[in-house]
C-alpha atoms as a PDB file:
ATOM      1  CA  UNK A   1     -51.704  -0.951   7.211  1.00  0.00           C
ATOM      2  CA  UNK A   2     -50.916  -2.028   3.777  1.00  0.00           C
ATOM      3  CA  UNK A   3     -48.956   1.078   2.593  1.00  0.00           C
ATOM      4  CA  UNK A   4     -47.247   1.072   5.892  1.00  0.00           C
ATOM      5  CA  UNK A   5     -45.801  -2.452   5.345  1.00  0.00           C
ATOM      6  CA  UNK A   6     -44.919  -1.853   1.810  1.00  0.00           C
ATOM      7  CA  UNK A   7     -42.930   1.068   3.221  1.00  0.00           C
ATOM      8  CA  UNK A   8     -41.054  -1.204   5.608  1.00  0.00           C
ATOM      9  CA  UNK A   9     -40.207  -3.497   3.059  1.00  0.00           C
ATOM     10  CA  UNK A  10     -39.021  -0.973   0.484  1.00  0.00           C
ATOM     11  CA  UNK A  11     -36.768   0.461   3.712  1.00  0.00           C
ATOM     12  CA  UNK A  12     -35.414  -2.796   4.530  1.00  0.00           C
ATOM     13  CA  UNK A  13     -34.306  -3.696   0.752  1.00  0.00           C
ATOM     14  CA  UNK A  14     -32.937  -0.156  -0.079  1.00  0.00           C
ATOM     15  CA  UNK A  15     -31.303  -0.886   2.817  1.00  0.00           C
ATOM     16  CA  UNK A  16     -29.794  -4.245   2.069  1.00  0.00           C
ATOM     17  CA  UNK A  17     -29.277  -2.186  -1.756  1.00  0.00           C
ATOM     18  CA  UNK A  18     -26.057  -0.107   0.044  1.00  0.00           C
ATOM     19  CA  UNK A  19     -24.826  -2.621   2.392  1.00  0.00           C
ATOM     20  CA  UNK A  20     -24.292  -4.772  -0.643  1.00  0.00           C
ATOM     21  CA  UNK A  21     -22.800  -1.791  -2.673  1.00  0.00           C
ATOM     22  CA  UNK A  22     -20.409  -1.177  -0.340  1.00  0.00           C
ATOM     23  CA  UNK A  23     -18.274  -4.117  -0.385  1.00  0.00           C
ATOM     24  CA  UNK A  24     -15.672  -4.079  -3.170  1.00  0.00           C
ATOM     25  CA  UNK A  25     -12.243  -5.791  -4.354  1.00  0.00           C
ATOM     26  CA  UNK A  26     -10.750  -2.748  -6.096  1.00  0.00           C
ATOM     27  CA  UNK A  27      -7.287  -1.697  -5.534  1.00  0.00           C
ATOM     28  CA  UNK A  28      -7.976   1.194  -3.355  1.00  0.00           C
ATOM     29  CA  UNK A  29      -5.859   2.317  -0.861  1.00  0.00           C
ATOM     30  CA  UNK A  30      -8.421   2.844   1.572  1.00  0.00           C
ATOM     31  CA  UNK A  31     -10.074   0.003   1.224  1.00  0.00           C
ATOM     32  CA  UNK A  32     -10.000  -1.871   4.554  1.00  0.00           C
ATOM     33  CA  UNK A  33     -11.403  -4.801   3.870  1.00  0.00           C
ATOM     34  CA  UNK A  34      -7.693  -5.968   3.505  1.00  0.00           C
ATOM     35  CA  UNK A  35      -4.962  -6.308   4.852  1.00  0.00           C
ATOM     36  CA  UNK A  36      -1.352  -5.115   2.682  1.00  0.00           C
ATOM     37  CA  UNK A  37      -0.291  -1.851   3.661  1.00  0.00           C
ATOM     38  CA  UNK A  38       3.180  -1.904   4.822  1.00  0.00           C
ATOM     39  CA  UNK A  39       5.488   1.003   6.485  1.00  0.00           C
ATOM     40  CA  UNK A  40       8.998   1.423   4.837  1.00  0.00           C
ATOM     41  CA  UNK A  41      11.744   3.526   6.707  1.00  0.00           C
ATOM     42  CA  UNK A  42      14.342   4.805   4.345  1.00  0.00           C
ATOM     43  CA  UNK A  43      18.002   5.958   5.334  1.00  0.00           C
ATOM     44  CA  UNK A  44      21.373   6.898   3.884  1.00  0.00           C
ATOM     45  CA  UNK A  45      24.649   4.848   3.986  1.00  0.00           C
ATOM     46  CA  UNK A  46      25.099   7.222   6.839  1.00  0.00           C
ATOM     47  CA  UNK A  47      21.446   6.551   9.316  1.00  0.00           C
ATOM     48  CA  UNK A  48      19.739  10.177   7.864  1.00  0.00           C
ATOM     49  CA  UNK A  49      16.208   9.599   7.775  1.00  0.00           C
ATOM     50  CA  UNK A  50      15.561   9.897   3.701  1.00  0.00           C
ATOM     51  CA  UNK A  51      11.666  10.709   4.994  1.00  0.00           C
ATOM     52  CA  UNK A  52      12.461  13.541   6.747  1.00  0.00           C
ATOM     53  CA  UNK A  53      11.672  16.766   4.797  1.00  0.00           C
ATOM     54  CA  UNK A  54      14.456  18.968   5.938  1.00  0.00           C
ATOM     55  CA  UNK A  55      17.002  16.070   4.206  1.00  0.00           C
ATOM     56  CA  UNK A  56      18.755  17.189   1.043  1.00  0.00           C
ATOM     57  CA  UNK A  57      17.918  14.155  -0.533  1.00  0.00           C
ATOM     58  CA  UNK A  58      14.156  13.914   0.979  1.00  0.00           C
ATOM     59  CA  UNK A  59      11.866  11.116  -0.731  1.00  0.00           C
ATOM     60  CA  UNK A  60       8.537  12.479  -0.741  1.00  0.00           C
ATOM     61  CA  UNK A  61       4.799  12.616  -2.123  1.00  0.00           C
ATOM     62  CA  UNK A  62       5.855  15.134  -4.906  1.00  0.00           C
ATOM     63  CA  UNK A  63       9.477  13.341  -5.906  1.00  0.00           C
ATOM     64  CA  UNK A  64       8.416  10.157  -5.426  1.00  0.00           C
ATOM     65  CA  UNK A  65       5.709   7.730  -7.786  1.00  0.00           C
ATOM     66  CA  UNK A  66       4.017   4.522  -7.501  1.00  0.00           C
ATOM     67  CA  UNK A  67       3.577   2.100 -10.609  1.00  0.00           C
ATOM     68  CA  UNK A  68       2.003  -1.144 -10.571  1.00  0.00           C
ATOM     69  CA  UNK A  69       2.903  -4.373 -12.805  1.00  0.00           C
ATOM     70  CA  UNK A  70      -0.037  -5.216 -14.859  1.00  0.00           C
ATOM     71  CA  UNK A  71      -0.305  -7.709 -17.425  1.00  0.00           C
ATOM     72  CA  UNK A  72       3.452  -7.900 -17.659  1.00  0.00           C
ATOM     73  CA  UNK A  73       3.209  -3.739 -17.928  1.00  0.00           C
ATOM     74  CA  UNK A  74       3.965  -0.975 -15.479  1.00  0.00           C
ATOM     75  CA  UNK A  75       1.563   1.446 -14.817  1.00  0.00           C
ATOM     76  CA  UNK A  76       2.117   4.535 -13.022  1.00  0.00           C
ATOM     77  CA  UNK A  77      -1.016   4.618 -10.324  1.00  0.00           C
ATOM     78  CA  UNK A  78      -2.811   8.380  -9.570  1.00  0.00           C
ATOM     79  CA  UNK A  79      -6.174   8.226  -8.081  1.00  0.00           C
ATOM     80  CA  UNK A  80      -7.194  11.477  -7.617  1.00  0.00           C
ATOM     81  CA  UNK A  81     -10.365  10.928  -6.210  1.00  0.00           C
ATOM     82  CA  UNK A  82      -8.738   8.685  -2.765  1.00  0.00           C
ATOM     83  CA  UNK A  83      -6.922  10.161   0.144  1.00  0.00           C
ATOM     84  CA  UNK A  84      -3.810   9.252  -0.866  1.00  0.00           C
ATOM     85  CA  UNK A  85      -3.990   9.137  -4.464  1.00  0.00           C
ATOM     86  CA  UNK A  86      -0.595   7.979  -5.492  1.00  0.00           C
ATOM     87  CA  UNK A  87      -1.077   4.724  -3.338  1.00  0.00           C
ATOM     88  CA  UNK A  88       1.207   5.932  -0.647  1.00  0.00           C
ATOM     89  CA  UNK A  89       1.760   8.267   1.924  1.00  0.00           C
ATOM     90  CA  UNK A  90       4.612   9.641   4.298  1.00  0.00           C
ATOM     91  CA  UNK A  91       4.471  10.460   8.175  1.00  0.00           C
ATOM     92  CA  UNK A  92       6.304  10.537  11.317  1.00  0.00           C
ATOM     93  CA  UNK A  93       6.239   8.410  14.088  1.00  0.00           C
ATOM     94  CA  UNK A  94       7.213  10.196  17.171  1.00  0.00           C
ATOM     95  CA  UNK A  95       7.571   7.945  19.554  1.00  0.00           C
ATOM     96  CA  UNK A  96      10.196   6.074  17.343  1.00  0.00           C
ATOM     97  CA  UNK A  97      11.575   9.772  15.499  1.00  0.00           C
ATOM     98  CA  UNK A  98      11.129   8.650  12.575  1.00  0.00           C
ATOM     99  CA  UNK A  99       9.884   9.115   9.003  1.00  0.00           C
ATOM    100  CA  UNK A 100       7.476   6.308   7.381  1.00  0.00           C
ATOM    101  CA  UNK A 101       6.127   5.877   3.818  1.00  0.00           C
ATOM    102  CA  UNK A 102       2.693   3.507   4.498  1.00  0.00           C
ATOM    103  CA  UNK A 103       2.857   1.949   1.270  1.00  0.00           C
ATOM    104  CA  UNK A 104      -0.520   0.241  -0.545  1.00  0.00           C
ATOM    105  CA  UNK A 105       0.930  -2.461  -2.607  1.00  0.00           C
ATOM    106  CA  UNK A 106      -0.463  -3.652  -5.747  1.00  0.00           C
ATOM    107  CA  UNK A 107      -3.712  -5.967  -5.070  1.00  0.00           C
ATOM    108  CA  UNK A 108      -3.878  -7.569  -8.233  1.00  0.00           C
ATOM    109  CA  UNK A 109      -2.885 -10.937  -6.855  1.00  0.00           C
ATOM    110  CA  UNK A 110      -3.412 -13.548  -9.246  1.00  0.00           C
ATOM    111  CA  UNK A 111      -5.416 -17.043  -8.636  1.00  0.00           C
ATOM    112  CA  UNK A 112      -1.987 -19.044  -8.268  1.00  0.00           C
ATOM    113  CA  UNK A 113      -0.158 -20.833  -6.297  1.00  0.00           C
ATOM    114  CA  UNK A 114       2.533 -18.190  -5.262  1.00  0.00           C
ATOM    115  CA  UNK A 115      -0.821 -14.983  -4.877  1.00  0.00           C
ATOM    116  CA  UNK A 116       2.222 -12.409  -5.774  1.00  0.00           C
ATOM    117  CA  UNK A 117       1.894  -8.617  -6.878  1.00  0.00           C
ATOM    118  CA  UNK A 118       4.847  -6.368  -7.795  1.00  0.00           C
ATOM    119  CA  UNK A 119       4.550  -2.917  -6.740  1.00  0.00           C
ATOM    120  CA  UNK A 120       7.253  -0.800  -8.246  1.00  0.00           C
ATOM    121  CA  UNK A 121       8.291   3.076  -6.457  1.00  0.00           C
ATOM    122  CA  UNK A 122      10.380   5.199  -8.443  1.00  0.00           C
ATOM    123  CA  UNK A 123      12.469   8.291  -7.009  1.00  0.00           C
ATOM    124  CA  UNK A 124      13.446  11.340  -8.003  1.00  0.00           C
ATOM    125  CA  UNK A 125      16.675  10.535  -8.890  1.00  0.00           C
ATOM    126  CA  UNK A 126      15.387   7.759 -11.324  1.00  0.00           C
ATOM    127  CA  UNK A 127      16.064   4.682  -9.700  1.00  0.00           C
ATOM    128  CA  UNK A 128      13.218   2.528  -9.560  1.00  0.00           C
ATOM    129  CA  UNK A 129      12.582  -0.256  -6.431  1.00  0.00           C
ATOM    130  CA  UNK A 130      10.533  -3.399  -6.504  1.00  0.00           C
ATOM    131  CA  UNK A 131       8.114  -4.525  -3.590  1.00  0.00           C
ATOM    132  CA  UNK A 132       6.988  -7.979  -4.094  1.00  0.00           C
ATOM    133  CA  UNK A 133       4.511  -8.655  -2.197  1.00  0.00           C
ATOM    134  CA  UNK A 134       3.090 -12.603  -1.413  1.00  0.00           C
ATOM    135  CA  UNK A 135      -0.667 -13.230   0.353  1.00  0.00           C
ATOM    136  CA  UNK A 136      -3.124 -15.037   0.710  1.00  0.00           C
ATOM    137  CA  UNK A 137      -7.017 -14.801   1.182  1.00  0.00           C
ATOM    138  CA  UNK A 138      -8.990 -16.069   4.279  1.00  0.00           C
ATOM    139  CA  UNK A 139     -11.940 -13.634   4.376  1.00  0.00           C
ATOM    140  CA  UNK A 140      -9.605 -11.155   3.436  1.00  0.00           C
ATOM    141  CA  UNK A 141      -5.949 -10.885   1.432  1.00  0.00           C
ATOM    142  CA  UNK A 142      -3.541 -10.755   4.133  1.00  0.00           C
ATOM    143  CA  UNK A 143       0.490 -10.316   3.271  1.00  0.00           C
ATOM    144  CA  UNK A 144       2.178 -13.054   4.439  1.00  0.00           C
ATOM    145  CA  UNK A 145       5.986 -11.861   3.241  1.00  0.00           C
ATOM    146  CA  UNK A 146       7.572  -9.003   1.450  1.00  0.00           C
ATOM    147  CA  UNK A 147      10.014  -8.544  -0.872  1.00  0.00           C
ATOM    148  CA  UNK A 148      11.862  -5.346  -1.488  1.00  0.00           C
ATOM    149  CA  UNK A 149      14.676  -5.716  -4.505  1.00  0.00           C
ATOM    150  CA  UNK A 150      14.416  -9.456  -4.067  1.00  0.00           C
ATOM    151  CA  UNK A 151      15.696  -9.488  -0.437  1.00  0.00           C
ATOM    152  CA  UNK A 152      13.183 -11.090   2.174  1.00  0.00           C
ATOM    153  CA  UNK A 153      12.083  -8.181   4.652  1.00  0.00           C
ATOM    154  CA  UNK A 154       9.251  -9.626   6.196  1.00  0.00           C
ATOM    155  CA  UNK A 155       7.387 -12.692   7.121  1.00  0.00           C
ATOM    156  CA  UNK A 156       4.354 -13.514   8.738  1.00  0.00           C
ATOM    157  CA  UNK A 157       5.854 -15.942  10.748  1.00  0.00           C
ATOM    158  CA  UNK A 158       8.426 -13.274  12.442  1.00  0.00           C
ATOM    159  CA  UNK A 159       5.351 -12.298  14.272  1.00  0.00           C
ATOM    160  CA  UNK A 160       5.920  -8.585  14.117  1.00  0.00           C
ATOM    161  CA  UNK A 161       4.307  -5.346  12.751  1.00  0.00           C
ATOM    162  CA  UNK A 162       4.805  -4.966   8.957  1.00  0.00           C
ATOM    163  CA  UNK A 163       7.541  -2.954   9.015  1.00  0.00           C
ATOM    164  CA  UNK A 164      11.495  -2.777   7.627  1.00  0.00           C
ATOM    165  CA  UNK A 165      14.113   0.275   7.002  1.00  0.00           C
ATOM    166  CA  UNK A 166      16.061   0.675   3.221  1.00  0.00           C
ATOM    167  CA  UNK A 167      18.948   1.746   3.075  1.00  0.00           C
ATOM    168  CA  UNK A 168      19.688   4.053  -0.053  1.00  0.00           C
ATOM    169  CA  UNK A 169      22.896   4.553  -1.519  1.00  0.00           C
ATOM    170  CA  UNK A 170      23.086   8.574  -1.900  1.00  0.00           C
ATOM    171  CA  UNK A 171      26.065   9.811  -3.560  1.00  0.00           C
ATOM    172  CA  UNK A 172      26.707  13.504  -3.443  1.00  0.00           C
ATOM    173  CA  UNK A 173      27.231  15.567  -6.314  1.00  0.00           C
END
């Protein structure tokens, strides 16, 4: 009766060992114990979808990089070992035809009064865009407005799904 208790015990606190383990407050994109991710649409001066692969001027996975301001430096971000390892990924809505890039911002917010990262995403023409993101932490960090090159794009208080369209400047060569 004795071993069979100690078993139960050593059961119950291995168990309680990876429920513990599990939580974390990492800047992984798959974490979901938050809430940040954002989905960007991106078009020309002319309405093409810039997502769509069959564009001429197509921002995607391969042309495209995420870096992340930290300690006043940007750092490119590649995480091999995550599902989307550059922070980012690109799909297509069908109901609304369209192209998306779900975005994982930078989760570095700092213990101030503003709680602001700056994600930057650079193309593969060079140019490089900034995604400020503000939050703030109940049980979780949830974004409560966005930034994209210093222009307000979305607020909490708009009451809609965390999403916005860019429009890109795309001069032909």
């Amino acid at each position: 009766m004795k071993t069979k208790n100690v078993c139960w015990l050593f059961l119950v606190y291995f168990v309680a060992l990876l429920i513990s383990g599990c939580t974390t407050s990492s800047n992984n994109p798959n974490d979901l114990n938050d809430d940040v991710r954002m989905n960007i649409s991106f078009v020309d001066q002319n309405g093409k979808d810039l997502l769509n692969p069959k564009q001429k001027h197509a921002i995607t996975e391969q042309n495209t990089d995420i870096y992340y301001l930290a300690n006043g430096e940007k750092k490119k971000v590649f995480d091999n070992n995550l599902d989307h390892p550059k922070h980012f990924y690109i799909w297509y809505a069908e109901d609304l035809d369209t192209y998306f890039m779900t975005l994982f911002p930078n989760r570095a917010f700092k213990d101030n009064e503003s709680h602001s990262s700056v994600t930057y995403i650079k193309f593969a023409d060079g140019t490089m865009d900034t995604v400020k993101v503000k939050a703030k932490k109940a049980d979780i960090w949830g974004v409560t407005k966005v930034w994209y090159n210093q222009t307000l794009r979305w607020d909490i208080s708009d009451q809609q799904p965390r999403k916005f369209t860019i429009e890109r400047d795309i001069t032909e060569n």
